[in-house]
Protein backbone atom coordinates (compact mmCIF):
# COMPACT_ATOMS: atom_id res chain seq x y z
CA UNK A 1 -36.27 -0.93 24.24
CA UNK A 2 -37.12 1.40 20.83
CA UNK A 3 -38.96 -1.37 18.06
CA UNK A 4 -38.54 -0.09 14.16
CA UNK A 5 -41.72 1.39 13.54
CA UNK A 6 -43.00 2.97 10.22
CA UNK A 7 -44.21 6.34 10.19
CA UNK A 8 -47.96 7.12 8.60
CA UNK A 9 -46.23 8.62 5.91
CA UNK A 10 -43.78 5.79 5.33
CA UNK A 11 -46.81 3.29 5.12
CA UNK A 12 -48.74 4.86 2.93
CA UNK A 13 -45.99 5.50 0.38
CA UNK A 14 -45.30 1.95 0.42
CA UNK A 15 -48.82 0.94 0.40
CA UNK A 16 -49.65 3.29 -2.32
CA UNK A 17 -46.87 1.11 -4.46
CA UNK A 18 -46.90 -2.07 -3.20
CA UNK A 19 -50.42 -4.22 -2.60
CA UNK A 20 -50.96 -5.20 1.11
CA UNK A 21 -50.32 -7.13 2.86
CA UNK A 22 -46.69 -7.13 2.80
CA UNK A 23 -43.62 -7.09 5.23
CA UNK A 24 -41.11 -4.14 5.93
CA UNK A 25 -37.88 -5.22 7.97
CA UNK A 26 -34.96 -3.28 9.17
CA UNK A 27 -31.45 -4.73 8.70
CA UNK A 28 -30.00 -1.70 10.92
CA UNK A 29 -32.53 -2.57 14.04
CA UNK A 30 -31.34 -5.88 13.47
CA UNK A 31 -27.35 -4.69 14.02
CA UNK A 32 -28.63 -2.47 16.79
CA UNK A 33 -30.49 -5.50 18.73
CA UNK A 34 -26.95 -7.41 18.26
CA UNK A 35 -24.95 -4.60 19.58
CA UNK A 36 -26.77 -4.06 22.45
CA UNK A 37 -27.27 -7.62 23.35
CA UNK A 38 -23.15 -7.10 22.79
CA UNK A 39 -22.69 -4.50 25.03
CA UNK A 40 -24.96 -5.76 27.49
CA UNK A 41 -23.45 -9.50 27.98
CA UNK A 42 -19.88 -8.81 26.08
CA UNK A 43 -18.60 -12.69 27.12
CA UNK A 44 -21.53 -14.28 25.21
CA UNK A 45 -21.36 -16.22 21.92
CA UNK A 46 -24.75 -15.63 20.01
CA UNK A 47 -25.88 -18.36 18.11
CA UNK A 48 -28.82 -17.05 16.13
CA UNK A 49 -31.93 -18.78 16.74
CA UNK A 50 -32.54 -19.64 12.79
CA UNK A 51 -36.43 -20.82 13.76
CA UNK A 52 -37.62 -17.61 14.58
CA UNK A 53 -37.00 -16.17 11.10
CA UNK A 54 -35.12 -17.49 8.48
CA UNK A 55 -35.08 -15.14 5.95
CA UNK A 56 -32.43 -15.02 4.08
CA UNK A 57 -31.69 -11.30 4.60
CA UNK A 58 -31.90 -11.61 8.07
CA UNK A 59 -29.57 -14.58 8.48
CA UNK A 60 -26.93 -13.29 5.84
CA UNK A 61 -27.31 -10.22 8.49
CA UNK A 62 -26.53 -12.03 11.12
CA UNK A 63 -23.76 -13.71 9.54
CA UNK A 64 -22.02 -10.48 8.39
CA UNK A 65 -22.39 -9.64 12.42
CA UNK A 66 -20.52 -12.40 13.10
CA UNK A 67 -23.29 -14.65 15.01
CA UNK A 68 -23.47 -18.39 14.80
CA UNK A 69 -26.35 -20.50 14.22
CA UNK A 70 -28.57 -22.24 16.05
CA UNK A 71 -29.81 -25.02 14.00
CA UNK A 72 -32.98 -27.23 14.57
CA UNK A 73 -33.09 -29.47 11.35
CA UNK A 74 -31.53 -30.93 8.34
CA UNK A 75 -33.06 -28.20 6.74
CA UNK A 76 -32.11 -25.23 8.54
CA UNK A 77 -28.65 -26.49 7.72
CA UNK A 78 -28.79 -27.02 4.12
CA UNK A 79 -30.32 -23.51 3.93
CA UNK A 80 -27.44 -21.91 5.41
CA UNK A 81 -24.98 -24.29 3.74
CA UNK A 82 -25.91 -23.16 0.66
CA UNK A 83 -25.39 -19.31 1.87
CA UNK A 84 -21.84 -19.96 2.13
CA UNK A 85 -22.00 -19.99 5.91
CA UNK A 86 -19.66 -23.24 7.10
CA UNK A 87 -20.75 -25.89 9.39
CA UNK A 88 -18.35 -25.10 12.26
CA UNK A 89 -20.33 -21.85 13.14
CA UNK A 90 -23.46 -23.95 14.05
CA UNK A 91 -24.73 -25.95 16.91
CA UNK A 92 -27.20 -28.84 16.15
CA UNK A 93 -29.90 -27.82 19.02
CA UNK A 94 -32.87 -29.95 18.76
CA UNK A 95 -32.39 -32.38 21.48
CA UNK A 96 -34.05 -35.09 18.94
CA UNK A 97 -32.41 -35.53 16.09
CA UNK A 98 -33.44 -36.92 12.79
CA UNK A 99 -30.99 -39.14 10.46
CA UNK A 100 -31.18 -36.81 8.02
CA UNK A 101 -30.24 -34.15 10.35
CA UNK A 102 -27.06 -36.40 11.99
CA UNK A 103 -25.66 -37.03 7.64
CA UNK A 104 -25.98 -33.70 6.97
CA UNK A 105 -24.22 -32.53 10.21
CA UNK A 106 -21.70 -34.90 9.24
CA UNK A 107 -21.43 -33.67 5.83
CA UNK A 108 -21.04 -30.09 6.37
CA UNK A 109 -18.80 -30.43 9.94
CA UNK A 110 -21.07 -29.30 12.25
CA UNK A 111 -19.98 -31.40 15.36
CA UNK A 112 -21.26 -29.84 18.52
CA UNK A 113 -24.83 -31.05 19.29
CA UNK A 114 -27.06 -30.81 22.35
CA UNK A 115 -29.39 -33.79 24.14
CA UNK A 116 -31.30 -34.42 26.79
CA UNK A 117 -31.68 -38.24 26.87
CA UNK A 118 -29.69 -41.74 26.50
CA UNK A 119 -31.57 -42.55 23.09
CA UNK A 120 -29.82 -40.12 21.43
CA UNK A 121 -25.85 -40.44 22.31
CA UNK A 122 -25.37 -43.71 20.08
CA UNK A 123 -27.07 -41.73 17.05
CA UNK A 124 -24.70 -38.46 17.49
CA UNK A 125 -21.75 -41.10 17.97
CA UNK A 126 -22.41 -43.18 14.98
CA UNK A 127 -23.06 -39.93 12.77
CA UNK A 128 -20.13 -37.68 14.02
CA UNK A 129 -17.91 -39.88 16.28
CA UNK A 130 -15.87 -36.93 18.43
CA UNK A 131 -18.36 -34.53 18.42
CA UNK A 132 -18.81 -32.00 21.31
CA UNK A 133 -22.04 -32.47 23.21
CA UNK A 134 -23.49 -30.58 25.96
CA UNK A 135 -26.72 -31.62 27.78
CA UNK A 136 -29.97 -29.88 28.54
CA UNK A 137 -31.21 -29.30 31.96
CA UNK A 138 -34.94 -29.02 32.74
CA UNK A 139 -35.27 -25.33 34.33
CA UNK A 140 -38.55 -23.97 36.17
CA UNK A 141 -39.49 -20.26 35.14
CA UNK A 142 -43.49 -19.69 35.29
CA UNK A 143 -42.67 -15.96 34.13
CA UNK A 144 -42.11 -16.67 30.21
CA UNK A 145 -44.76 -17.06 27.89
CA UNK A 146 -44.01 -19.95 26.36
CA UNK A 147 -42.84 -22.87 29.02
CA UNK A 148 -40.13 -24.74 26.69
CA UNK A 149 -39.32 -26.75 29.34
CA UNK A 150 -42.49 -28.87 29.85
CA UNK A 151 -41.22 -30.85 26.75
CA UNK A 152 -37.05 -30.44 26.78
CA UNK A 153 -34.44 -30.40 29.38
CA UNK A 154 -33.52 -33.30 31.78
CA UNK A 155 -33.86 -33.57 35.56
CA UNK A 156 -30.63 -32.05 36.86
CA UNK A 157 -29.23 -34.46 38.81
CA UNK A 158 -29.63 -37.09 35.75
CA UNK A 159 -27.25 -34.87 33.42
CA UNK A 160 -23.63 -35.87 34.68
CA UNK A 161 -24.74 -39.62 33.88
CA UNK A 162 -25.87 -39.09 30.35
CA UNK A 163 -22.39 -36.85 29.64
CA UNK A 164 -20.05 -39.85 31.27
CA UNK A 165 -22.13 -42.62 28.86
CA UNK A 166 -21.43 -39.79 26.35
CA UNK A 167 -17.86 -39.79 26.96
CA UNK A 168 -17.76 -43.73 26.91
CA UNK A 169 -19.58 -43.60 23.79
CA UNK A 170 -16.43 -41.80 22.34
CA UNK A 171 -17.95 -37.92 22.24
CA UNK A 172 -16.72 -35.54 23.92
CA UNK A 173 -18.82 -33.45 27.00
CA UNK A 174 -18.24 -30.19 27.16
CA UNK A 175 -20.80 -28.74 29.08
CA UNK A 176 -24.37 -28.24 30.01
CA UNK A 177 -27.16 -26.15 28.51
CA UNK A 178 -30.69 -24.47 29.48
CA UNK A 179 -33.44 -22.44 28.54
CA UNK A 180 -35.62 -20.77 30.83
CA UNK A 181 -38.08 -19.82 28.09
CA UNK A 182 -39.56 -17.83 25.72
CA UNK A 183 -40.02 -14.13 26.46
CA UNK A 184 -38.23 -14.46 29.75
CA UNK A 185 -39.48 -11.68 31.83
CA UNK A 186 -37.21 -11.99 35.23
CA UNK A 187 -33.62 -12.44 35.36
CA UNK A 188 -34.00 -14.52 38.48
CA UNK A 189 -34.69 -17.11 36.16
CA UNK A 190 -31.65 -17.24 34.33
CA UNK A 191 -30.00 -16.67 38.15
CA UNK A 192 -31.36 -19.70 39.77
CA UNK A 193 -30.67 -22.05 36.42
CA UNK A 194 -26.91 -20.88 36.63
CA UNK A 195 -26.53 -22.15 40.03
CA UNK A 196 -27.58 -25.34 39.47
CA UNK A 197 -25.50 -25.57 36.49
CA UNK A 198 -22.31 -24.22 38.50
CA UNK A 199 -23.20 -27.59 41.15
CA UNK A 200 -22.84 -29.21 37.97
CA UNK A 201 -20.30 -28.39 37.19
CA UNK A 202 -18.58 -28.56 40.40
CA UNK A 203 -19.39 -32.36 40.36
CA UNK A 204 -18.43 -32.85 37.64
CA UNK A 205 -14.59 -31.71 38.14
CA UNK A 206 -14.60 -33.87 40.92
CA UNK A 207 -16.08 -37.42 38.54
CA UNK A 208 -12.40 -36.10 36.36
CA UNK A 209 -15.17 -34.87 33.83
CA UNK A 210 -13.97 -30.93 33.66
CA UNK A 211 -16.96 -29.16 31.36
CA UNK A 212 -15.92 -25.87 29.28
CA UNK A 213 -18.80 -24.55 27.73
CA UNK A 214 -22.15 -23.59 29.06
CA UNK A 215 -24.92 -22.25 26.87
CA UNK A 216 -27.89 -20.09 28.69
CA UNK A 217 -30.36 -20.56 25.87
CA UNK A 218 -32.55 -17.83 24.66
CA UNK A 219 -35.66 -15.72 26.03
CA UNK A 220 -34.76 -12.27 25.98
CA UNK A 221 -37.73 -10.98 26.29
CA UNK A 222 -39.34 -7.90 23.66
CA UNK A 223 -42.20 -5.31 23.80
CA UNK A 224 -45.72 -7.18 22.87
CA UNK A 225 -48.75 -4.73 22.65
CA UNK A 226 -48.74 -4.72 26.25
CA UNK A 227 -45.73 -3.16 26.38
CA UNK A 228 -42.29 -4.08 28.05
CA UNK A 229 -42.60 -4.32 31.84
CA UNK A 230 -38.71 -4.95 32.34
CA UNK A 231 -35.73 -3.29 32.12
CA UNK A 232 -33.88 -5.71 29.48
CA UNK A 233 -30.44 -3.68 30.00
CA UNK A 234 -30.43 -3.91 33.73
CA UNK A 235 -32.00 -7.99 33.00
CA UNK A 236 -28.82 -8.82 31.01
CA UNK A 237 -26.09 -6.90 32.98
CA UNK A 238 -27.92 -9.38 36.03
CA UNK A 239 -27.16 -12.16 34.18
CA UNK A 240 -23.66 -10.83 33.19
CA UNK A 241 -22.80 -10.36 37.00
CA UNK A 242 -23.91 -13.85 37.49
CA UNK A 243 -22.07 -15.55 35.00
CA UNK A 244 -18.56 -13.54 36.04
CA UNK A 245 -19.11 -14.50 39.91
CA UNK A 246 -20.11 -18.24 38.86
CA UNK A 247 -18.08 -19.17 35.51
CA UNK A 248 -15.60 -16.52 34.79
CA UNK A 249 -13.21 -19.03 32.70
CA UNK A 250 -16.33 -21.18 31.27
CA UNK A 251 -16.76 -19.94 27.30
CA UNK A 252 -20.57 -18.89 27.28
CA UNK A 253 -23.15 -19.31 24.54
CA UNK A 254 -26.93 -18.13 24.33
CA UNK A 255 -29.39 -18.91 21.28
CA UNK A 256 -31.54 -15.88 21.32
CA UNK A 257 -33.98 -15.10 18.21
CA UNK A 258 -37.26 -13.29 19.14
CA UNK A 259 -34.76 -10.66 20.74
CA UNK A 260 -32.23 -9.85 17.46
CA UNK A 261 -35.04 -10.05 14.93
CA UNK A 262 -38.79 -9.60 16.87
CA UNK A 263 -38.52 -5.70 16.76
CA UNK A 264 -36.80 -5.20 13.42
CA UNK A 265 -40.15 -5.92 10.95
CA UNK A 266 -43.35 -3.85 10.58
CA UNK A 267 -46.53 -5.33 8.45
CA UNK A 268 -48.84 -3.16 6.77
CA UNK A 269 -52.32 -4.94 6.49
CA UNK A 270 -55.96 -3.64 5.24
CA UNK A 271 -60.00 -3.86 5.94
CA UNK A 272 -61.04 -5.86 3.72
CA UNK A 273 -64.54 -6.49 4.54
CA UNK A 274 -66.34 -5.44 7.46
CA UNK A 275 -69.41 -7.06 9.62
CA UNK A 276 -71.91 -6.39 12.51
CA UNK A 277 -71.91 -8.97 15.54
CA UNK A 278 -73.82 -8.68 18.48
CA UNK A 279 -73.69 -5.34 18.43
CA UNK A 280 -69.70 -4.90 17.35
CA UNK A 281 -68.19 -3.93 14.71
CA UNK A 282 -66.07 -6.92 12.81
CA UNK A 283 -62.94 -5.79 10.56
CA UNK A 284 -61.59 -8.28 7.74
CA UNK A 285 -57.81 -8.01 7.78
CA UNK A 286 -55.55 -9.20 4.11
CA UNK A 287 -53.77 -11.32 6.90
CA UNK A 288 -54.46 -13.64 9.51
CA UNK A 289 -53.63 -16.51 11.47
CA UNK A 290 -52.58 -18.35 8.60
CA UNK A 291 -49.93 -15.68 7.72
CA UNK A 292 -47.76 -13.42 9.38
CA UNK A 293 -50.36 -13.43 12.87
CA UNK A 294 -49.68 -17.26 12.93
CA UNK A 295 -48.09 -16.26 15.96
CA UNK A 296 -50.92 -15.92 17.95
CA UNK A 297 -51.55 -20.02 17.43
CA UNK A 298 -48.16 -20.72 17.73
CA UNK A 299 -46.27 -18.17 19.96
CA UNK A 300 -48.84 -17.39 22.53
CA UNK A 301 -48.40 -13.45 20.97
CA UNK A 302 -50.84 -10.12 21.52
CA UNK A 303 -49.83 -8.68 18.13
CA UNK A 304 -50.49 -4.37 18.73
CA UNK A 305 -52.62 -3.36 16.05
CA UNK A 306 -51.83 0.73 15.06
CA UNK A 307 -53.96 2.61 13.63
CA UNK A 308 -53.30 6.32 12.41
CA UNK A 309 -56.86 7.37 12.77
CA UNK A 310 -58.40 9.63 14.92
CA UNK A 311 -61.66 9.62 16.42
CA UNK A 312 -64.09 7.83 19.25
CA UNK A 313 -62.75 4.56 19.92
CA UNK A 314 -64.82 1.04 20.28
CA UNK A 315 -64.17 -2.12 21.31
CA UNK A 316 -64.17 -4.07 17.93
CA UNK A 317 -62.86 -7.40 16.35
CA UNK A 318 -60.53 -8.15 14.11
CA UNK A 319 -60.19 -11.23 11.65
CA UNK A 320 -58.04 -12.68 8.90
CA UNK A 321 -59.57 -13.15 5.44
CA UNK A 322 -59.61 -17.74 5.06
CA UNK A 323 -62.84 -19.03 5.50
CA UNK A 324 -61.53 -21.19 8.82
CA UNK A 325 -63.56 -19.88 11.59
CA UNK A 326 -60.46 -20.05 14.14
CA UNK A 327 -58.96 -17.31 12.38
CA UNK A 328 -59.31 -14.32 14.90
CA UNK A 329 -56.22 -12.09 14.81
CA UNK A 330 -57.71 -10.07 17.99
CA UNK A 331 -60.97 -9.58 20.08
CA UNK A 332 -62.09 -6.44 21.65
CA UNK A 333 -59.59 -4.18 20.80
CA UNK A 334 -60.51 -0.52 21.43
CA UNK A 335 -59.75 1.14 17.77
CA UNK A 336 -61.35 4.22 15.75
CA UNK A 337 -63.86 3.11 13.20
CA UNK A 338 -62.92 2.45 10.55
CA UNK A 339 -63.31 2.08 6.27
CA UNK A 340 -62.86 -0.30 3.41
CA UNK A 341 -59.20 0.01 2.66
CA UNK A 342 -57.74 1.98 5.86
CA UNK A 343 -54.71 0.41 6.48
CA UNK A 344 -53.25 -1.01 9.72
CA UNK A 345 -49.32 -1.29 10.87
CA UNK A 346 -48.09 -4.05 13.42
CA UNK A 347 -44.93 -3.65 14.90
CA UNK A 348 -42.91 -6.37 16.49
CA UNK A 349 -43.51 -8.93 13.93
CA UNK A 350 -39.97 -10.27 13.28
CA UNK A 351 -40.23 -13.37 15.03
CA UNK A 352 -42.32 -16.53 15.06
CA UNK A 353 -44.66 -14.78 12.52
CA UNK A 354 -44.37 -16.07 9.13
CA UNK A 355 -41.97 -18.55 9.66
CA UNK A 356 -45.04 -20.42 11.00
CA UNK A 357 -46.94 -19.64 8.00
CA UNK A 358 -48.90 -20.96 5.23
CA UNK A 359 -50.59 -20.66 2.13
CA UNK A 360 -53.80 -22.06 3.76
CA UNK A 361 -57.10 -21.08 1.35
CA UNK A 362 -54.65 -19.94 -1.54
CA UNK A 363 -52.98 -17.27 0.35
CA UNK A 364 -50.20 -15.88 -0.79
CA UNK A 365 -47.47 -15.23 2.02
CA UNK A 366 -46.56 -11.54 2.56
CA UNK A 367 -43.55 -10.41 0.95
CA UNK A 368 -40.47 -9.57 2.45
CA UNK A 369 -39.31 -5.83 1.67
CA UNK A 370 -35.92 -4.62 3.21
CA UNK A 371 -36.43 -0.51 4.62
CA UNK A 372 -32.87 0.33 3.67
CA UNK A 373 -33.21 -0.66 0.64
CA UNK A 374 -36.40 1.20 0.16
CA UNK A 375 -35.52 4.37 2.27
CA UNK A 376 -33.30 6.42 0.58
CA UNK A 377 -34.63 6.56 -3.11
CA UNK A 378 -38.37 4.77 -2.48
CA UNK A 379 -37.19 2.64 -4.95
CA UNK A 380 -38.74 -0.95 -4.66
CA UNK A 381 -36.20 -4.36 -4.17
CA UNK A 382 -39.17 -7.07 -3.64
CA UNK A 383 -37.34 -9.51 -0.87
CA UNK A 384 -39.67 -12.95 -0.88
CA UNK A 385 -38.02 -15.59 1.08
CA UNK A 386 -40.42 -18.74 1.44
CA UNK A 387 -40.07 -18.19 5.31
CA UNK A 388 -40.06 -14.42 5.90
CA UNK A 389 -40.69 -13.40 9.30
């Protein structure tokens, strides 16, 4: 799988214009992620994972691709409300749900909703009485790097009961959802959850409760700076053949993020400051776990640090610039020495970067700047979205 990746050239130009650190993302790696996810598994529906950057370019992108939106919050809504983008092309997908959340669902017609326990079904009725609902299994994967299923899903063989009191509470259950989790390295996974779900469904046709929809959740997994140790075409066309042998009438959905937008942004950071420890050599990054490499808090990342120097490497440190002492982007990383001001690209920052951010210290967030627009006449269009990456 290719990542958009700035040349040394194309850095420095940009860096010679524009103070670091700062953001570069690539609305055509972003189409190209889509198509191939596409091509790959043609009968899915992708609902855009909005939490794993909602940047307005980027979701605007999306919606030009035709994707629908997977929505956590009353706010993720109201952003993409006022886009333009209607209510009937997202899915409310936070099991919990907040009263805010359940008005403004009602508001702007978004009426299919997932859940995973009985607390929730007299909120969705009382809020949007009809409303589609499918419920979330609990799946067991211990190949992803991030387990989202030690806090959501229910036990499988408690899900028919929750969709029949959903059905007495006057919604309608349409089907069953799952997420094996986050940076899914096996297919197997996805396999094994989509035979439980076709028992599932199989009981449930015979309780008179026929279910329609089934949604396989996110995962797709992208390169980290250890690389990519699967074959993602050959992982999805798996999960294709699967899904034709098990549910070839069922309508399909999936919620990936990391996948459409993870390899589509570049940041260009500097050494700011540099220090001696125990015999290493420190570098001070313009960004750190407070910023864009927030990920490595919150998203269990390995963020690949590139640099376009030559010479005998060392094992050396690298650190953000707030005075919190937690803020270590990456230890013992075998790098060239290097200066004051050399300059540093990360690839593979699109997701779960600085959508987790802050301005911690006074830091400003890095700014958002869109490739094509600065490609073909190096002419600057400063994208800053309070949630960039």
């Amino acid at each position: 799988m290719r990542s958009f990746r700035l040349t040394e050239q194309e850095m420095n130009d940009l860096a010679d214009k524009y103070p670091t650190p700062f953001l570069v993302a690539s609305l055509d790696k972003i189409e190209e992620n889509y198509d191939f996810l596409q091509r790959n598994l043609s009968r899915v529906h992708v609902f855009y994972a909005m939490k794993s950057n909602p940047a307005e370019p980027v979701v605007q992108k999306m919606a030009s691709l035709g994707a629908c939106f997977d929505v956590a919050s009353a706010g993720e809504m109201e952003c993409l409300h006022e886009m333009g983008i209607d209510g009937s092309r997202m899915i409310y997908a936070n099991p919990v749900k907040t009263q805010q959340g359940l008005q403004l669902a009602a508001r702007y017609g978004v009426n299919r909703f997932t859940f995973d326990d009985v607390s929730e079904i007299d909120k969705m009725a009382a809020a949007v009485p009809g409303a589609d609902v499918l419920v979330r299994i609990r799946v067991v994967n211990e190949k992803a790097l991030v387990n989202l299923n030690a806090k959501f899903g229910v036990e499988p063989g408690e899900a028919l009961s929750l969709l029949q009191q959903a059905e007495k509470a006057g919604l309608h259950a349409k089907g069953i959802c799952f997420h094996v989790g986050s940076q899914s390295l096996a297919a197997e996974a996805y396999e094994e959850a989509l035979l439980v779900c076709r028992r599932l469904f199989d009981e449930a046709e015979a309780l008179g409760m026929p279910l329609t929809m089934l949604d396989i959740g996110g995962g797709f997994p992208i390169p980290s700076a250890e690389g990519l140790s699967v074959d993602v075409a050959g992982m999805m066309q798996a999960i294709g053949r699967q899904l034709d042998r098990l549910f070839p009438e069922t309508e399909i959905w999936a919620e990936p993020g990391r996948f459409l937008c993870g390899t589509a942004v570049n940041l260009v950071t500097s050494v700011i400051g540099t220090k001696q420890r125990a015999g290493q050599t420190w570098y001070v990054l313009d960004e750190g776990l407070y910023g864009t490499f927030s990920g490595v808090i919150f998203d269990h990342w390995t963020f690949e640090l590139e640099s376009f120097k030559h010479g005998k490497k060392r094992s050396a440190t690298f650190v953000g610039p707030s005075c919190d002492s937690i803020d270590f982007v990456r230890r013992d990383v075998m790098m060239p020495e290097l200066q004051l001001g050399d300059r540093l690209l990360v690839p593979n920052c699109g997701a779960y970067t600085s959508a987790s951010a802050t301005t911690f210290n006074g830091f400003a967030m890095a700014p958002f700047l869109i490739w094509e627009e600065e490609k073909p006449a190096q002419q600057h269009v400063y994208k800053v979205a309070s949630a960039v990456s």
